[in-house]
C-alpha atoms as a PDB file:
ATOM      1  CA  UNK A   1      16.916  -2.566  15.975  1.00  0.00           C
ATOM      2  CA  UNK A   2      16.748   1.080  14.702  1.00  0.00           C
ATOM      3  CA  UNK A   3      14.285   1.532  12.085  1.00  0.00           C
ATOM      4  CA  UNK A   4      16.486   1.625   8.810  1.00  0.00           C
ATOM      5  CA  UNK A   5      17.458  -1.873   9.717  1.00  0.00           C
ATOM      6  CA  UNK A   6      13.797  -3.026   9.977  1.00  0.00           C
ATOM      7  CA  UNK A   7      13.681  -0.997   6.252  1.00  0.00           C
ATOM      8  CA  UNK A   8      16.497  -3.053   4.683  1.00  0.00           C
ATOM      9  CA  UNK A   9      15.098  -6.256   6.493  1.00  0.00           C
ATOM     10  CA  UNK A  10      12.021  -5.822   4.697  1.00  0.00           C
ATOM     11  CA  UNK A  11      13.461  -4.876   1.729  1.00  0.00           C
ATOM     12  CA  UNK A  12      15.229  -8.334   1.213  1.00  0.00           C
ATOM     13  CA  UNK A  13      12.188  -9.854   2.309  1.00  0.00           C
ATOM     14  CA  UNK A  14      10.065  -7.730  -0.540  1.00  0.00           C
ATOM     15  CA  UNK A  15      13.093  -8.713  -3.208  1.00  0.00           C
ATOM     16  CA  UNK A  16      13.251 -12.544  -2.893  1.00  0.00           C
ATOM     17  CA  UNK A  17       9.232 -12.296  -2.437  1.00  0.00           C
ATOM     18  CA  UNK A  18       9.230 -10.666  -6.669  1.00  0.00           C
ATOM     19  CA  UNK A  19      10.649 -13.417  -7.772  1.00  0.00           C
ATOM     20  CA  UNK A  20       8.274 -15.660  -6.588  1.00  0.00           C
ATOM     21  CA  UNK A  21       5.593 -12.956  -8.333  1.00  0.00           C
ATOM     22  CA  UNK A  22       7.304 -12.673 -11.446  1.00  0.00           C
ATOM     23  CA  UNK A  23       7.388 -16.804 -12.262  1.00  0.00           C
ATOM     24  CA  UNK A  24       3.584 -16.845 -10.608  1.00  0.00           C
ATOM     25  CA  UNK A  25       2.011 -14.114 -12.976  1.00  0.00           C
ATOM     26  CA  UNK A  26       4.344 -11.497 -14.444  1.00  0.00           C
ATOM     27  CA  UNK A  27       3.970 -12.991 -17.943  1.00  0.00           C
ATOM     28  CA  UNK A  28      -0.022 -12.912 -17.900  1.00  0.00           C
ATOM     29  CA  UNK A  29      -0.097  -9.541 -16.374  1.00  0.00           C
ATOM     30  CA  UNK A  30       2.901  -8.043 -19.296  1.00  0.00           C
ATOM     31  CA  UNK A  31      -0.045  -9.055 -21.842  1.00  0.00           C
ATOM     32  CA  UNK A  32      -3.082  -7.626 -19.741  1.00  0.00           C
ATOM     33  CA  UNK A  33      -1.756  -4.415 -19.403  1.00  0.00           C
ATOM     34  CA  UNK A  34      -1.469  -3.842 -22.993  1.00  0.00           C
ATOM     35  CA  UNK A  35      -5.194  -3.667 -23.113  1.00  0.00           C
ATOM     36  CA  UNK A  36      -6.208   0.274 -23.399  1.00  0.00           C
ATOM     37  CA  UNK A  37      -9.107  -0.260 -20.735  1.00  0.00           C
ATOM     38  CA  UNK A  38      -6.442  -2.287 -18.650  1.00  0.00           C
ATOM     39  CA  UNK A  39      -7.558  -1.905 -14.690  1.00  0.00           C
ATOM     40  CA  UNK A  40      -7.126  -3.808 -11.142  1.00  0.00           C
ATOM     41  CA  UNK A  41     -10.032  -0.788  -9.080  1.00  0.00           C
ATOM     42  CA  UNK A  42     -12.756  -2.964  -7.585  1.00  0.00           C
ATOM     43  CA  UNK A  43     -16.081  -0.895  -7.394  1.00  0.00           C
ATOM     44  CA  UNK A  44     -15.091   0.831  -4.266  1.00  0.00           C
ATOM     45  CA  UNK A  45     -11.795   2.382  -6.197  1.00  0.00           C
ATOM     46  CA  UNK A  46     -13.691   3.111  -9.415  1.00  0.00           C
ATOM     47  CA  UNK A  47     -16.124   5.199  -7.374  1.00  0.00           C
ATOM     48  CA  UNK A  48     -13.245   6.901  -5.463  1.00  0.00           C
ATOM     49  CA  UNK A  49     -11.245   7.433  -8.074  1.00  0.00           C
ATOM     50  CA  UNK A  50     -14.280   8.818 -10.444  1.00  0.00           C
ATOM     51  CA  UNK A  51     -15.149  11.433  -7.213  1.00  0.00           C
ATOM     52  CA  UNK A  52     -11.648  12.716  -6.833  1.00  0.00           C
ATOM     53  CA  UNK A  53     -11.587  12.766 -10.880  1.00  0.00           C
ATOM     54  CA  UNK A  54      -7.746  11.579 -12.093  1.00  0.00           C
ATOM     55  CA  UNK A  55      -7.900  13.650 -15.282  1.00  0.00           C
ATOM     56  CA  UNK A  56      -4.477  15.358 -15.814  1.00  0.00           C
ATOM     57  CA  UNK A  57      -3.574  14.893 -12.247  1.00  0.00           C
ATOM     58  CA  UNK A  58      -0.297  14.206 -10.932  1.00  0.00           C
ATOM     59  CA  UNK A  59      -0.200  11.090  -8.785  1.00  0.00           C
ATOM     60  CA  UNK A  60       2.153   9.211  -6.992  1.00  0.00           C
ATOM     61  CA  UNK A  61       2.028   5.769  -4.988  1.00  0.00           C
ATOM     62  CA  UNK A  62       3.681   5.044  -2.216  1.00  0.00           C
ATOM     63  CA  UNK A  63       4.520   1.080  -2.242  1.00  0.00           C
ATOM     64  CA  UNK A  64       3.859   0.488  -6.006  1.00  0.00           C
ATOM     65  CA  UNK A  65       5.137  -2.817  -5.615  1.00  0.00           C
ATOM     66  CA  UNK A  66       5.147  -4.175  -9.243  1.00  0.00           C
ATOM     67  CA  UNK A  67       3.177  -1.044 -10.404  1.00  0.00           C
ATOM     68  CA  UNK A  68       0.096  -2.499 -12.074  1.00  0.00           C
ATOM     69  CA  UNK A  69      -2.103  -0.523  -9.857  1.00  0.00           C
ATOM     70  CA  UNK A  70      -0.476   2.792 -10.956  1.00  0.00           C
ATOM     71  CA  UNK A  71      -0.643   1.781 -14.240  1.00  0.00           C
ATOM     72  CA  UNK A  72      -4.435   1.646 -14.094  1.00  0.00           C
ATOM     73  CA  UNK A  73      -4.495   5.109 -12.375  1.00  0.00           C
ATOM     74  CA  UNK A  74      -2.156   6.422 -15.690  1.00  0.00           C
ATOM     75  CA  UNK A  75      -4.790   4.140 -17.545  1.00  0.00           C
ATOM     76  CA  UNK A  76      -8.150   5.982 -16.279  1.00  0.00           C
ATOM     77  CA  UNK A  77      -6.400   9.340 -17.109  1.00  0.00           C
ATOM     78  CA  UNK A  78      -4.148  10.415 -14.776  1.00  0.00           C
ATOM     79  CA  UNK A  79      -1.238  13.038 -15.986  1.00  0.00           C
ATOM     80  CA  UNK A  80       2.259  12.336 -14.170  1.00  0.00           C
ATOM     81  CA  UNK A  81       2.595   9.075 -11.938  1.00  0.00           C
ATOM     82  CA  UNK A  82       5.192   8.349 -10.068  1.00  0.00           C
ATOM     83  CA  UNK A  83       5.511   4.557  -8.136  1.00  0.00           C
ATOM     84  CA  UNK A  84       7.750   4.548  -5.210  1.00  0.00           C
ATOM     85  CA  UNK A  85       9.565   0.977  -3.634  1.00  0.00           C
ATOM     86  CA  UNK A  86      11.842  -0.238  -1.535  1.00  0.00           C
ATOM     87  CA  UNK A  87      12.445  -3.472  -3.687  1.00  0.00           C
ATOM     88  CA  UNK A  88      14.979  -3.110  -6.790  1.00  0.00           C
ATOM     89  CA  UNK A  89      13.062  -6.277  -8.089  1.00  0.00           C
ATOM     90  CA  UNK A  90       9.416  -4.843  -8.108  1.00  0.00           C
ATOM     91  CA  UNK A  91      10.901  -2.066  -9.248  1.00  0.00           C
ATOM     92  CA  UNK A  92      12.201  -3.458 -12.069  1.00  0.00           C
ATOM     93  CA  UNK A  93       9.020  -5.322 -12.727  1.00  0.00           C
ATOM     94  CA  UNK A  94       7.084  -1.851 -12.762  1.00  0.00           C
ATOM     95  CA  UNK A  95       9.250  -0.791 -15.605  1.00  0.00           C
ATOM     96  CA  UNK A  96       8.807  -3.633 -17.868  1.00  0.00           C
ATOM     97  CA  UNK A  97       4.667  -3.444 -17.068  1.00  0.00           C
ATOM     98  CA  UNK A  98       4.959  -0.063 -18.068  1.00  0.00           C
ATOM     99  CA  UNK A  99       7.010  -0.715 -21.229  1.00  0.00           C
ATOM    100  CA  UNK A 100       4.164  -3.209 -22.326  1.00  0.00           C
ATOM    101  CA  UNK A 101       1.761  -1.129 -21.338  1.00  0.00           C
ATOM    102  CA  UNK A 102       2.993   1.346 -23.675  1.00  0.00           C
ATOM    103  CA  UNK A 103       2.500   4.153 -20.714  1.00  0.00           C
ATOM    104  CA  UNK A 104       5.372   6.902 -19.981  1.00  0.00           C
ATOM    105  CA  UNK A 105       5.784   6.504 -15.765  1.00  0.00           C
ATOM    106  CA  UNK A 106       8.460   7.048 -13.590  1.00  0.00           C
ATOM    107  CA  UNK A 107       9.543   4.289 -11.179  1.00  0.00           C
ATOM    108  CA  UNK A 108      11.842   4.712  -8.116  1.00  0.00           C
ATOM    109  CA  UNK A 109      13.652   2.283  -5.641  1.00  0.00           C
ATOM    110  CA  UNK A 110      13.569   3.813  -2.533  1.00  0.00           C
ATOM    111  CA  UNK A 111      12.336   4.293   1.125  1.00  0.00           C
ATOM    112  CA  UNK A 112       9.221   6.755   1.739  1.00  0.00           C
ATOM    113  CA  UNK A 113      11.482   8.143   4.489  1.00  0.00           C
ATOM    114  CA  UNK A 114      14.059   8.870   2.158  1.00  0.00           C
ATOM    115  CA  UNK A 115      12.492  10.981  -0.605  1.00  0.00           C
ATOM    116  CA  UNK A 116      13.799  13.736  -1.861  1.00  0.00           C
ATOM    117  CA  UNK A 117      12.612  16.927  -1.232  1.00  0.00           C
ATOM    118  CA  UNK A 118      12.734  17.748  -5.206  1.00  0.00           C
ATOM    119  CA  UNK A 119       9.222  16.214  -5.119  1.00  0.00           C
ATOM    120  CA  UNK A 120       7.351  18.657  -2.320  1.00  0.00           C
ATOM    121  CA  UNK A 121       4.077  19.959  -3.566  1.00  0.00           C
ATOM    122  CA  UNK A 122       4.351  18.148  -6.740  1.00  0.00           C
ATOM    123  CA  UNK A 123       0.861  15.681  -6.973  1.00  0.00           C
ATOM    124  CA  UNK A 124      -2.638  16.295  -6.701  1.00  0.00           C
ATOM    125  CA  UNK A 125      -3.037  13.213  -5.545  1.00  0.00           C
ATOM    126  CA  UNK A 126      -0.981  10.321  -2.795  1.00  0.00           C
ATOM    127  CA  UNK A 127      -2.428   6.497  -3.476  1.00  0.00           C
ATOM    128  CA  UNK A 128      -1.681   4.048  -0.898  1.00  0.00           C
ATOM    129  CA  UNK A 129      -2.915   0.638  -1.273  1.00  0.00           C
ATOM    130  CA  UNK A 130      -3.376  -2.719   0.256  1.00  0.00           C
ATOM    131  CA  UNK A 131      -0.531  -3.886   2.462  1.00  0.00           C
ATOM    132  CA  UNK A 132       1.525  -0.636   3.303  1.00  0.00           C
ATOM    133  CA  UNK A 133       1.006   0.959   6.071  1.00  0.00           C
ATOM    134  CA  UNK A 134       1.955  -2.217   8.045  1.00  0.00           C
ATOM    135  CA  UNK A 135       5.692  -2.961   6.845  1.00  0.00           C
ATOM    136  CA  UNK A 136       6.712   1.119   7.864  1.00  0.00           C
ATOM    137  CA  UNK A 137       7.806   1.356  11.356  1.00  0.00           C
ATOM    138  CA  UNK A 138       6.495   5.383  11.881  1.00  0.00           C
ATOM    139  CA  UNK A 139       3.010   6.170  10.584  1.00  0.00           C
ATOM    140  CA  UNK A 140       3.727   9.990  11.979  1.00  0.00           C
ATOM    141  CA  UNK A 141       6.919  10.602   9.801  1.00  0.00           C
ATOM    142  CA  UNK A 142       5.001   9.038   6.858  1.00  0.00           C
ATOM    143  CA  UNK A 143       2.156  11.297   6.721  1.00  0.00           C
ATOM    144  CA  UNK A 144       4.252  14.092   7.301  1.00  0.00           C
ATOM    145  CA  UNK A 145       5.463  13.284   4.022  1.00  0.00           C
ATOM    146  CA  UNK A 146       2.869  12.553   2.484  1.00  0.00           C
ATOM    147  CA  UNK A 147       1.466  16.036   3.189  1.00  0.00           C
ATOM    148  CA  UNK A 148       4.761  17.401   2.017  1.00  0.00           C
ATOM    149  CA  UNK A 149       4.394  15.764  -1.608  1.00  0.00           C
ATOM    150  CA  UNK A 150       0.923  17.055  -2.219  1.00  0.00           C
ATOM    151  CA  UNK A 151      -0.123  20.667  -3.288  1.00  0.00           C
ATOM    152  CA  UNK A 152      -2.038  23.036  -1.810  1.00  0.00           C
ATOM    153  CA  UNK A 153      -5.404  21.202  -1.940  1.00  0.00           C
ATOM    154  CA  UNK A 154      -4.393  17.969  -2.587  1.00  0.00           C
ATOM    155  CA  UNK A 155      -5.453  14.761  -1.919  1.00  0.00           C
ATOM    156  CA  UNK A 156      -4.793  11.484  -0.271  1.00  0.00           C
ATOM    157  CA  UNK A 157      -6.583   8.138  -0.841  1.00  0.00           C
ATOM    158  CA  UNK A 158      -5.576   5.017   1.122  1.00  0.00           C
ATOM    159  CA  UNK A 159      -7.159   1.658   0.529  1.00  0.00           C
ATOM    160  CA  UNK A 160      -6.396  -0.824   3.230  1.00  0.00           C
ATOM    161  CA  UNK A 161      -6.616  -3.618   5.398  1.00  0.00           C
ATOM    162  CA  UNK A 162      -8.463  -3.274   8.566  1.00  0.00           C
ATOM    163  CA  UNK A 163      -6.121  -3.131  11.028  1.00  0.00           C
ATOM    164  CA  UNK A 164      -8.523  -5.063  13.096  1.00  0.00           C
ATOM    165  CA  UNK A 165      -7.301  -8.151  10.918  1.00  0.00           C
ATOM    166  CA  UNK A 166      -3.842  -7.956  13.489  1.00  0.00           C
ATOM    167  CA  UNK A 167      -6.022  -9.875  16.124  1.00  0.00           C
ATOM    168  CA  UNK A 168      -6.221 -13.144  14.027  1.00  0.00           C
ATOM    169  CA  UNK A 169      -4.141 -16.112  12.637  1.00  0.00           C
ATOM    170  CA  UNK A 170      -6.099 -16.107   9.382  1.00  0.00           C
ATOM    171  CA  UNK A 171      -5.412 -19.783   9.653  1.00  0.00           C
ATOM    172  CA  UNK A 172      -6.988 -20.234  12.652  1.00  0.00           C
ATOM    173  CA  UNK A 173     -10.462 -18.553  11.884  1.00  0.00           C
ATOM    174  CA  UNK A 174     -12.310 -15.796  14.124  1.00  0.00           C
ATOM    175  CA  UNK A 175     -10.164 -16.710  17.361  1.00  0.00           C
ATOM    176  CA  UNK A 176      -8.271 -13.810  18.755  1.00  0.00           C
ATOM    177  CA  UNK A 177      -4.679 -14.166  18.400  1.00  0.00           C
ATOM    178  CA  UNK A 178      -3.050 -11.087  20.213  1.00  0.00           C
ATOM    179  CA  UNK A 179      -4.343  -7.371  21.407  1.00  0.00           C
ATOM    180  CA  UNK A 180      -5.282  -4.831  19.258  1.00  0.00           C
ATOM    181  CA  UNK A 181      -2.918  -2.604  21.215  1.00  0.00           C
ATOM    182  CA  UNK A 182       0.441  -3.490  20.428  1.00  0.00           C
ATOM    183  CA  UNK A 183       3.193  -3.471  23.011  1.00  0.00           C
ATOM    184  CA  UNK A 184       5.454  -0.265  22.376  1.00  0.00           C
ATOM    185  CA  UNK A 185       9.155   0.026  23.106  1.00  0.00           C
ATOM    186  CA  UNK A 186      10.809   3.624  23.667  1.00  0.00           C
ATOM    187  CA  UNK A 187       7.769   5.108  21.906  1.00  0.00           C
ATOM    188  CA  UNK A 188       8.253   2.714  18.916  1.00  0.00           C
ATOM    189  CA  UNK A 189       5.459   0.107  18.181  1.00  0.00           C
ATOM    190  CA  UNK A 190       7.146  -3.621  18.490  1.00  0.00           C
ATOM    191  CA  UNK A 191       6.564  -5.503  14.830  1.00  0.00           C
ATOM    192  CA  UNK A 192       5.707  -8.876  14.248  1.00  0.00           C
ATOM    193  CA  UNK A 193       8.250 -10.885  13.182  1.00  0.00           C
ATOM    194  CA  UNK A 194       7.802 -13.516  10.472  1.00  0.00           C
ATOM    195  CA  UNK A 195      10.666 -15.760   8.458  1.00  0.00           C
ATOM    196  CA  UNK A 196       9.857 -18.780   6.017  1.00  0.00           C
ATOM    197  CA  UNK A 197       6.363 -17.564   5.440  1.00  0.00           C
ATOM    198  CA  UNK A 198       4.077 -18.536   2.477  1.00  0.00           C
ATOM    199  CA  UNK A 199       3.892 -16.246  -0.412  1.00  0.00           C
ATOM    200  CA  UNK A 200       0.280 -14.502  -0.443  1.00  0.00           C
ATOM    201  CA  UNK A 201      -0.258 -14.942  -4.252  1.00  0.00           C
ATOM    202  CA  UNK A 202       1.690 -18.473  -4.406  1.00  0.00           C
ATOM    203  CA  UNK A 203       1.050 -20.495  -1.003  1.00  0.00           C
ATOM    204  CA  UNK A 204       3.111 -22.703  -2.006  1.00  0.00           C
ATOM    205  CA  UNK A 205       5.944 -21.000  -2.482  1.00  0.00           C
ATOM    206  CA  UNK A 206       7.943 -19.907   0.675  1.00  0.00           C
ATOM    207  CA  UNK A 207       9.338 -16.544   1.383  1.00  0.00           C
ATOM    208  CA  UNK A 208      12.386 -17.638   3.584  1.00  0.00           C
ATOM    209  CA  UNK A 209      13.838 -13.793   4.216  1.00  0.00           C
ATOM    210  CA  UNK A 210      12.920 -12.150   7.561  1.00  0.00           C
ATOM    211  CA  UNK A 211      10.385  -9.526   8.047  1.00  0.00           C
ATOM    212  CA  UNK A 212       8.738  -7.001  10.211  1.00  0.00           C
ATOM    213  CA  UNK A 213       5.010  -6.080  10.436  1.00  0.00           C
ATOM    214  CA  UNK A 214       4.132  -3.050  12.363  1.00  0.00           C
ATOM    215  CA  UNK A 215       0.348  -3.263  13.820  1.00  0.00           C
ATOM    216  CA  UNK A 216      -0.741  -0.221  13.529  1.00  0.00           C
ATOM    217  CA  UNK A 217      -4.131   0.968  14.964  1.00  0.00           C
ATOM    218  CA  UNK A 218      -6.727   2.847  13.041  1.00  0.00           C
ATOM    219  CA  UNK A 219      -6.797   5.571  15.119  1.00  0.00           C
ATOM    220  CA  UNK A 220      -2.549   6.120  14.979  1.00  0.00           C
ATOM    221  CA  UNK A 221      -3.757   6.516  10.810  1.00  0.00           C
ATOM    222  CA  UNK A 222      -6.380   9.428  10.999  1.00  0.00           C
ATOM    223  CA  UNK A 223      -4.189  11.208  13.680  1.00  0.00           C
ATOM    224  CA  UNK A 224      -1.554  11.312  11.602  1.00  0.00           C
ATOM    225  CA  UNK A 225      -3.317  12.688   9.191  1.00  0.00           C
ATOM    226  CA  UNK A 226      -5.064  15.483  11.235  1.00  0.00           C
ATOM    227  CA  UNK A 227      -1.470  16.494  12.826  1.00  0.00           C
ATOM    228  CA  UNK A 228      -0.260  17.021   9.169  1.00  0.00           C
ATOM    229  CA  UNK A 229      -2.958  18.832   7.744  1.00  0.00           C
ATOM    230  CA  UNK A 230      -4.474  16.374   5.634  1.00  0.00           C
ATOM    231  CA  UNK A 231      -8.797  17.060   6.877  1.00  0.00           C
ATOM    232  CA  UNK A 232     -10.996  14.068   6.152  1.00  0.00           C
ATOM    233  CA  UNK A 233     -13.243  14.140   3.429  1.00  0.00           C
ATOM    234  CA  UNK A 234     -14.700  10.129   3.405  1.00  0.00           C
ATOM    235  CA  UNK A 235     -14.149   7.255   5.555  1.00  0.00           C
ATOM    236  CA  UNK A 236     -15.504   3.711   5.214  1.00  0.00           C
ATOM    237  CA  UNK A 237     -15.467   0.419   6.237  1.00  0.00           C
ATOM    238  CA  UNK A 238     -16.349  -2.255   4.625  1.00  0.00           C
ATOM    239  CA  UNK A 239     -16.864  -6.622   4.965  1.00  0.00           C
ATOM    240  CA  UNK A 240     -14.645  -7.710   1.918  1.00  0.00           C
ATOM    241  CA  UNK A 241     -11.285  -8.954   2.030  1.00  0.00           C
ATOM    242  CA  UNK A 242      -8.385  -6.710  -0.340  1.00  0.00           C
ATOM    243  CA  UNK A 243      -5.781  -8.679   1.738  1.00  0.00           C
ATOM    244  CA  UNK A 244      -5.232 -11.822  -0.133  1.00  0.00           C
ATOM    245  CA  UNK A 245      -5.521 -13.260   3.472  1.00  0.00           C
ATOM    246  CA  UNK A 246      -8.469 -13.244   5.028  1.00  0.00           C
ATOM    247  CA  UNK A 247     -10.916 -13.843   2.079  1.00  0.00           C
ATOM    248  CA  UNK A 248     -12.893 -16.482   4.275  1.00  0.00           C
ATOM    249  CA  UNK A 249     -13.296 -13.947   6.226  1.00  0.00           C
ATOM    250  CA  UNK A 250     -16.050 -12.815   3.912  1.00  0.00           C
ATOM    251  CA  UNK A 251     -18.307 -15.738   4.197  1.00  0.00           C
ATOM    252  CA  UNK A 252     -18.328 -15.758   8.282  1.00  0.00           C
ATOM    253  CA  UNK A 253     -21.740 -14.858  10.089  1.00  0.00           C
ATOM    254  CA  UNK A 254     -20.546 -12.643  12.017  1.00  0.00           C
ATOM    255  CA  UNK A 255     -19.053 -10.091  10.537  1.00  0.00           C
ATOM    256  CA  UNK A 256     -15.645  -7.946  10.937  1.00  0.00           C
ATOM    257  CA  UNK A 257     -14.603  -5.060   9.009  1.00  0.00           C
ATOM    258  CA  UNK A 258     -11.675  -6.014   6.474  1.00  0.00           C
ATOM    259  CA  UNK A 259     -10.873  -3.049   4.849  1.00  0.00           C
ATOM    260  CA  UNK A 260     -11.383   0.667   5.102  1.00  0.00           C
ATOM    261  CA  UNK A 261     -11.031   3.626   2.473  1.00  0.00           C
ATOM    262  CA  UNK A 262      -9.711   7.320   3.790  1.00  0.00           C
ATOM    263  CA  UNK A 263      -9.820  10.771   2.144  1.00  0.00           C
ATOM    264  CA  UNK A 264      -7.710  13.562   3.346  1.00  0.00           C
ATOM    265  CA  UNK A 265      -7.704  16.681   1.790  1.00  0.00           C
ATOM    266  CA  UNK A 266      -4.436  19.534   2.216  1.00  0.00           C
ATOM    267  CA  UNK A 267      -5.134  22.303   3.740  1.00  0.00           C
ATOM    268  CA  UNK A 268      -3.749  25.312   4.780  1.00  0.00           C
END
């Protein structure tokens, strides 16, 4: 598979997967976010977010998903946001959280790989969140743009999963499930592939479309970043679980790192 076909896989896989959101908790969310203090940042995002200071800045997110996250950046202060995703129905979503949040943001279906050049060196500020970096098939090509939307002395801030987490069947506990290293194939790194899985927010609902995971290591992220002139500024790891996955995770003895945040700053 070339990796526009993994793209549209997902894609499908991310539509069918918002309707299961919207009947689980799009209702209860269109009333939360009318609330003027409205806000999903867990203490390590509200003293991020507070350090890089979102007053007036531009901002956009790469995989918004339904956009309540953004919303809550807009919602804290931010100037311009943007939300970028590939699925039409989370899309669509986005806009009518918007609406009742009563917040002017812009919301756009596509690919990262295929933005539009109209948007280089327009944000202070690139958000990535939980559950990204994993469904994109070339981490290099991302950051690349990433660098390319930010302005001179801009900022990236990516809250994630450890990629650590790749090793194990959630399901089965602190076993190790497959290598950290994943097998490559003409310099591309071989997904997982998953098909009538459970939805993460409604187990019992099943997501029956086809999708690919791409186990990336942590080391492919902060190389990226160096080769596109984003310089680190903070790096952490930390033992709770932003995954929706792994939460028992949490309560295990011994423990693993479950999620990490990164600052990169632009420079010249």
């Amino acid at each position: 598979m070339q990796p526009g076909d993994y793209i549209e896989a997902n894609r499908k896989m991310w539509n069918e997967t918002a309707g299961v959101h919207a009947q689980f908790n799009l209702s209860r969310l269109q009333e939360r976010v009318k609330s003027p203090d409205f806000s999903t940042f867990d203490e390590v995002e509200k003293r991020i977010f507070a350090n890089i200071d979102l007053r007036d800045k531009a901002v956009i997110q790469l995989g918004c998903n339904n956009g309540r996250e953004l919303i809550s950046v807009k919602k804290a202060g931010a100037g311009r946001c943007v939300g970028i995703d590939i699925s039409d129905n989370f899309i669509a979503q986005a806009r009518q959280l918007a609406s009742s949040g009563q917040v002017d943001m812009d919301f756009i279906r596509s690919s990262v790989y295929d933005l539009a050049h109209d948007f280089d060196g327009q944000f202070d500020l690139v958000y990535i969140s939980i559950g990204f970096l994993g469904w994109l098939p070339d981490l290099n090509a991302l950051f690349g743009i990433a660098s390319r939307l930010l302005k001179d002395d801009g900022q990236i801030f990516i809250y994630e999963m450890h990629p650590i987490l790749n090793m194990f069947n959630a399901e089965k506990g602190l076993v190790i499930d497959t290598s950290y290293f994943a097998r490559e194939s003409g310099g591309q790194v071989e997904p997982f592939v998953e098909e009538a899985s459970p939805d993460y927010l409604d187990p019992s609902q099943l997501v029956n479309a086809v999708s690919y995971w791409f186990p990336h290591k942590l080391s492919d992220v902060i190389t990226a970043c160096l080769e596109h002139h984003l310089s680190l500024t903070h790096f952490q790891e930390y033992a709770h679980d932003i995954s929706e996955v792994y939460a028992q995770f949490e309560h295990f003895e011994k423990k693993l790192p479950l999620c990490y945040s990164l600052v990169a700053r632009k420079t010249t």
